[in-house]
C-alpha atoms as a PDB file:
ATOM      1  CA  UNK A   1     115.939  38.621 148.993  1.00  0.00           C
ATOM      2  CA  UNK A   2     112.445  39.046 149.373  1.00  0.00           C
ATOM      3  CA  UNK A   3     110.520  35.746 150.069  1.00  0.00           C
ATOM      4  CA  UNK A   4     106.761  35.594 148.666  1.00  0.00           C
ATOM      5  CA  UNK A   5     104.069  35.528 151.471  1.00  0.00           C
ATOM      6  CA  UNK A   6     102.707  31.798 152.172  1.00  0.00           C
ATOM      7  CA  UNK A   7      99.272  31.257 151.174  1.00  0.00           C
ATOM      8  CA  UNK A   8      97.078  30.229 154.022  1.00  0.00           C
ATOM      9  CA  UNK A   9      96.037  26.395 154.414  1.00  0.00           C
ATOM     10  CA  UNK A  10      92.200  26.007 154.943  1.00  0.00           C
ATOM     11  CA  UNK A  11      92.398  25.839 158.427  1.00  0.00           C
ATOM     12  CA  UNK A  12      94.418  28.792 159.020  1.00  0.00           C
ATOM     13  CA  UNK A  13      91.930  31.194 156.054  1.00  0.00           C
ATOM     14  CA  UNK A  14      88.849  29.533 158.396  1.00  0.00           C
ATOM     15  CA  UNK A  15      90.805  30.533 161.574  1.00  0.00           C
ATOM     16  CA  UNK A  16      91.273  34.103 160.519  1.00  0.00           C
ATOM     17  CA  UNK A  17      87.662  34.536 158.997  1.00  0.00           C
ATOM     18  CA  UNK A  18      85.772  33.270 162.392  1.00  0.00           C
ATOM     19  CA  UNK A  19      88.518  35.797 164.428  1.00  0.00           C
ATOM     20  CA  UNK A  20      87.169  38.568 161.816  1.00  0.00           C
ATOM     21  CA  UNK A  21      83.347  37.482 162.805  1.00  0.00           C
ATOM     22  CA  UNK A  22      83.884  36.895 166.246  1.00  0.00           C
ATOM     23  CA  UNK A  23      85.498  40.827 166.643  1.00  0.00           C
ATOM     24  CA  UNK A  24      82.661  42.787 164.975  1.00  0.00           C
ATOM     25  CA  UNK A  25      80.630  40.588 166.529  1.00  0.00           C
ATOM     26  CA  UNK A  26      81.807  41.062 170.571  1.00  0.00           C
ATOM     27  CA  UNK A  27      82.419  44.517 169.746  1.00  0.00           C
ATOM     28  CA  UNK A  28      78.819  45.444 168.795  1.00  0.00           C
ATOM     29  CA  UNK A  29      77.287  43.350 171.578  1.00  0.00           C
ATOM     30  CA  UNK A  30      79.587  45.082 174.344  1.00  0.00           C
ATOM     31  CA  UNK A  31      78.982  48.324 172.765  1.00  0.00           C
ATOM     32  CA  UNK A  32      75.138  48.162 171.578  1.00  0.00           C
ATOM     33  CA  UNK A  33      74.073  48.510 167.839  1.00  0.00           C
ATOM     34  CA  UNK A  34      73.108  51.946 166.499  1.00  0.00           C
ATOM     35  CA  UNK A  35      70.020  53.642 167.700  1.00  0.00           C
ATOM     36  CA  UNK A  36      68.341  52.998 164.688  1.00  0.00           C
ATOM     37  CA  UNK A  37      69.347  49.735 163.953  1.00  0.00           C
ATOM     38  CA  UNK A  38      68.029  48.794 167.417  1.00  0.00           C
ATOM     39  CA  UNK A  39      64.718  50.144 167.250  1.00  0.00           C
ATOM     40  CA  UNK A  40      64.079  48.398 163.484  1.00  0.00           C
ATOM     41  CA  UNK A  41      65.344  45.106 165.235  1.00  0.00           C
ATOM     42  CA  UNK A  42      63.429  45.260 168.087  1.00  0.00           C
ATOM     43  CA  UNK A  43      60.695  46.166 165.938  1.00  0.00           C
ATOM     44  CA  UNK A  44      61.028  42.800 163.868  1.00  0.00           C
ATOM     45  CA  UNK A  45      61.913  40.687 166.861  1.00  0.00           C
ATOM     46  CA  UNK A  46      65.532  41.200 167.124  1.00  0.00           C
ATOM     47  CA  UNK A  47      66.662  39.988 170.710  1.00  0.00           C
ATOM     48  CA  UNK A  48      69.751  42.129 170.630  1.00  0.00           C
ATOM     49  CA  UNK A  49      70.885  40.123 174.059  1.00  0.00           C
ATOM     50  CA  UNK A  50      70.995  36.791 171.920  1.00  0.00           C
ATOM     51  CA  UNK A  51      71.716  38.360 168.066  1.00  0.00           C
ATOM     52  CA  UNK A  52      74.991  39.567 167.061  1.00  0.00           C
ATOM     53  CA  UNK A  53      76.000  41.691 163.979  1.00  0.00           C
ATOM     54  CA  UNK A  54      78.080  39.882 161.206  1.00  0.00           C
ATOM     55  CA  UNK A  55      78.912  42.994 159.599  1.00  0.00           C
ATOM     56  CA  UNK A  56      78.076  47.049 159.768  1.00  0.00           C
ATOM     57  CA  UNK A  57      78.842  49.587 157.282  1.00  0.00           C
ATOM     58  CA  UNK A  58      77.742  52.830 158.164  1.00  0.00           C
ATOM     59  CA  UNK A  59      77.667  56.133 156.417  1.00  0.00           C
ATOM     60  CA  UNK A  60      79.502  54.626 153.304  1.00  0.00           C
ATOM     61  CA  UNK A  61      79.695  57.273 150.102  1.00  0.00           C
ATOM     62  CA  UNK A  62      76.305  56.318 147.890  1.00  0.00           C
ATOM     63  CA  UNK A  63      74.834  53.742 150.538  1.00  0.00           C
ATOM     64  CA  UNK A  64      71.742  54.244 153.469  1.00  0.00           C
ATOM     65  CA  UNK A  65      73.278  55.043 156.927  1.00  0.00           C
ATOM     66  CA  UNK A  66      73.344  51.958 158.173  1.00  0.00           C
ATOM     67  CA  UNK A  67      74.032  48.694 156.136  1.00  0.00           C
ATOM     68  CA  UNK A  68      75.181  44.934 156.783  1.00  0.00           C
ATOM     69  CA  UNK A  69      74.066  41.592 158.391  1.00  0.00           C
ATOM     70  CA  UNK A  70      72.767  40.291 161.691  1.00  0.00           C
ATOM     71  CA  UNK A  71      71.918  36.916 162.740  1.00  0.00           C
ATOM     72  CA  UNK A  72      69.295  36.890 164.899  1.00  0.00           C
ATOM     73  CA  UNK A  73      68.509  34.969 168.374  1.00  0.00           C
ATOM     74  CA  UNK A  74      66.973  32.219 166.150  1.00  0.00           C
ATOM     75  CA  UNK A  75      69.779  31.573 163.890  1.00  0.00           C
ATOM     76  CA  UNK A  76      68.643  33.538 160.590  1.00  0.00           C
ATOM     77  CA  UNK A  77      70.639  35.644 158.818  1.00  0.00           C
ATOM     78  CA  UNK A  78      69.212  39.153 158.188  1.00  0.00           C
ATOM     79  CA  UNK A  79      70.411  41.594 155.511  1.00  0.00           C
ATOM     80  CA  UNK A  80      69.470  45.454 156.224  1.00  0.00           C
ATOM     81  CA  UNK A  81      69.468  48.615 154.768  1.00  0.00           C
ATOM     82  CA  UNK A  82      68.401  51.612 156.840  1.00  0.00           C
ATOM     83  CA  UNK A  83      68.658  55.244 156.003  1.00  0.00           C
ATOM     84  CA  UNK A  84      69.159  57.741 159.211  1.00  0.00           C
ATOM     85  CA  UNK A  85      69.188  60.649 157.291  1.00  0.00           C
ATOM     86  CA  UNK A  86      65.897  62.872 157.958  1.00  0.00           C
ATOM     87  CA  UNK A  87      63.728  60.441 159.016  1.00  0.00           C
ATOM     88  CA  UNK A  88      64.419  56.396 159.763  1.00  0.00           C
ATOM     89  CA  UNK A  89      63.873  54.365 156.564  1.00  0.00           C
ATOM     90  CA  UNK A  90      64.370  50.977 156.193  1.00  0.00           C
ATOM     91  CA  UNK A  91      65.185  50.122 152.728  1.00  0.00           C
ATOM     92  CA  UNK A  92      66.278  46.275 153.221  1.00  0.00           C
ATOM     93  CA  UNK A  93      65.213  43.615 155.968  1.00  0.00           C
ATOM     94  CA  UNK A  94      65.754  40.483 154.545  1.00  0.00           C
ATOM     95  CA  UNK A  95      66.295  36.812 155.329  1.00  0.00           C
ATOM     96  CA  UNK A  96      69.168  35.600 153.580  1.00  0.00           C
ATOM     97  CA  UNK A  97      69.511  32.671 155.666  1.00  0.00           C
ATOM     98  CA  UNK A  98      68.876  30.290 152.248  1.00  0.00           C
ATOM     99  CA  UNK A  99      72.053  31.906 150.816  1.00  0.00           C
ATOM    100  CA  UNK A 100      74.415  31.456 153.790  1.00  0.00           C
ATOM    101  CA  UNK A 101      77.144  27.998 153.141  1.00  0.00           C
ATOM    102  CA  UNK A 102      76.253  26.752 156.703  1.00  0.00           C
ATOM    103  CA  UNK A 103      78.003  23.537 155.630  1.00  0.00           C
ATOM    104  CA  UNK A 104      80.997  22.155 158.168  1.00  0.00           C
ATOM    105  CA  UNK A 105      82.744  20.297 155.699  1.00  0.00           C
ATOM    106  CA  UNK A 106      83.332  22.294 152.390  1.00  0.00           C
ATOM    107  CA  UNK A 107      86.009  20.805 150.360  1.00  0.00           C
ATOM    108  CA  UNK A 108      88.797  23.157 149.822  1.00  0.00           C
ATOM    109  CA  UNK A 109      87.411  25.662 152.037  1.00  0.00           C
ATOM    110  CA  UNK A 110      86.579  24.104 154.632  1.00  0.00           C
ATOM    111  CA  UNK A 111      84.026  25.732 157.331  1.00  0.00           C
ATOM    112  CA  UNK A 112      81.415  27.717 155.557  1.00  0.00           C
ATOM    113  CA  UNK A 113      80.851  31.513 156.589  1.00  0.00           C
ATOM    114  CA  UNK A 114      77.459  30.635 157.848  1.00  0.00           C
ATOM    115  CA  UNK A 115      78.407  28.015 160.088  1.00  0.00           C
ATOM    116  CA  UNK A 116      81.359  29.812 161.402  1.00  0.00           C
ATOM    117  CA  UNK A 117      79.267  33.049 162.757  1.00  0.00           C
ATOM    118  CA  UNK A 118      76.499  30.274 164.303  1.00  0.00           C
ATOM    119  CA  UNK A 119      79.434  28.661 165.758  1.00  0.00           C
ATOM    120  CA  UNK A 120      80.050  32.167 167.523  1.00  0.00           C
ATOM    121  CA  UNK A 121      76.524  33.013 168.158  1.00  0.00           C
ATOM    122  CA  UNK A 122      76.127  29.779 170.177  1.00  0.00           C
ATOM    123  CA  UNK A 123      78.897  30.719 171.944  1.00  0.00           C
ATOM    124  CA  UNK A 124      78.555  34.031 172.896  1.00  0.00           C
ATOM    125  CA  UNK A 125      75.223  32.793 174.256  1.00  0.00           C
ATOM    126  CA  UNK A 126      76.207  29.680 176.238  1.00  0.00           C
END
């Protein structure tokens, strides 16, 4: 008989979500961002030493080069779009930080995503 998979409590979804975060995160500090992405950071701020990236697509079908978010040394989230093609275009750098759920205590889902990757920022830099 073949049992039906449990559905995650809130805990456990917030658990797994902030593991998810925390991975892309480490791995693109311990490895360093794309060239490209690095420059354009740098070039708006970006203290890659104190940032991390949330998420990175790259060379997706239909898409620039180089897609995602970062949230930056200062705790703002930063949506980008940049196009390594020929030359380096940036098509997106934008603040999203207004959109983010950086609420603790969401009821029913607990831990918003914002507040989960500052929760990780602050600790990868502490």
């Amino acid at each position: 008989m073949k049992r039906e998979p449990r559905q995650l409590n809130v805990q456990q979804q917030n658990a797994r979500t902030e593991e998810s975060v925390r991975s892309e995160s480490t791995y693109w500090r311990e490895h360093g961002v794309p060239e490209a992405l690095r420059i354009c950071g740098e070039q708006r701020g970006v203290q890659w030493h104190k940032a991390i990236v949330v998420g990175l697509d790259q060379d997706f079908p239909g898409m620039p080069s180089l897609f995602g978010v970062l949230l930056t040394q200062d705790e703002r989230f930063i949506r980008f779009e940049i196009d390594t093609e020929s030359d380096v275009q940036v098509y997106q750098w934008e603040d999203i930080t207004a959109a983010q759920n950086l609420n603790e205590h969401n009821r029913g889902t607990g831990v918003g995503y914002g507040a989960l990757a500052i929760k990780i920022l602050r600790h990868l830099n502490a």
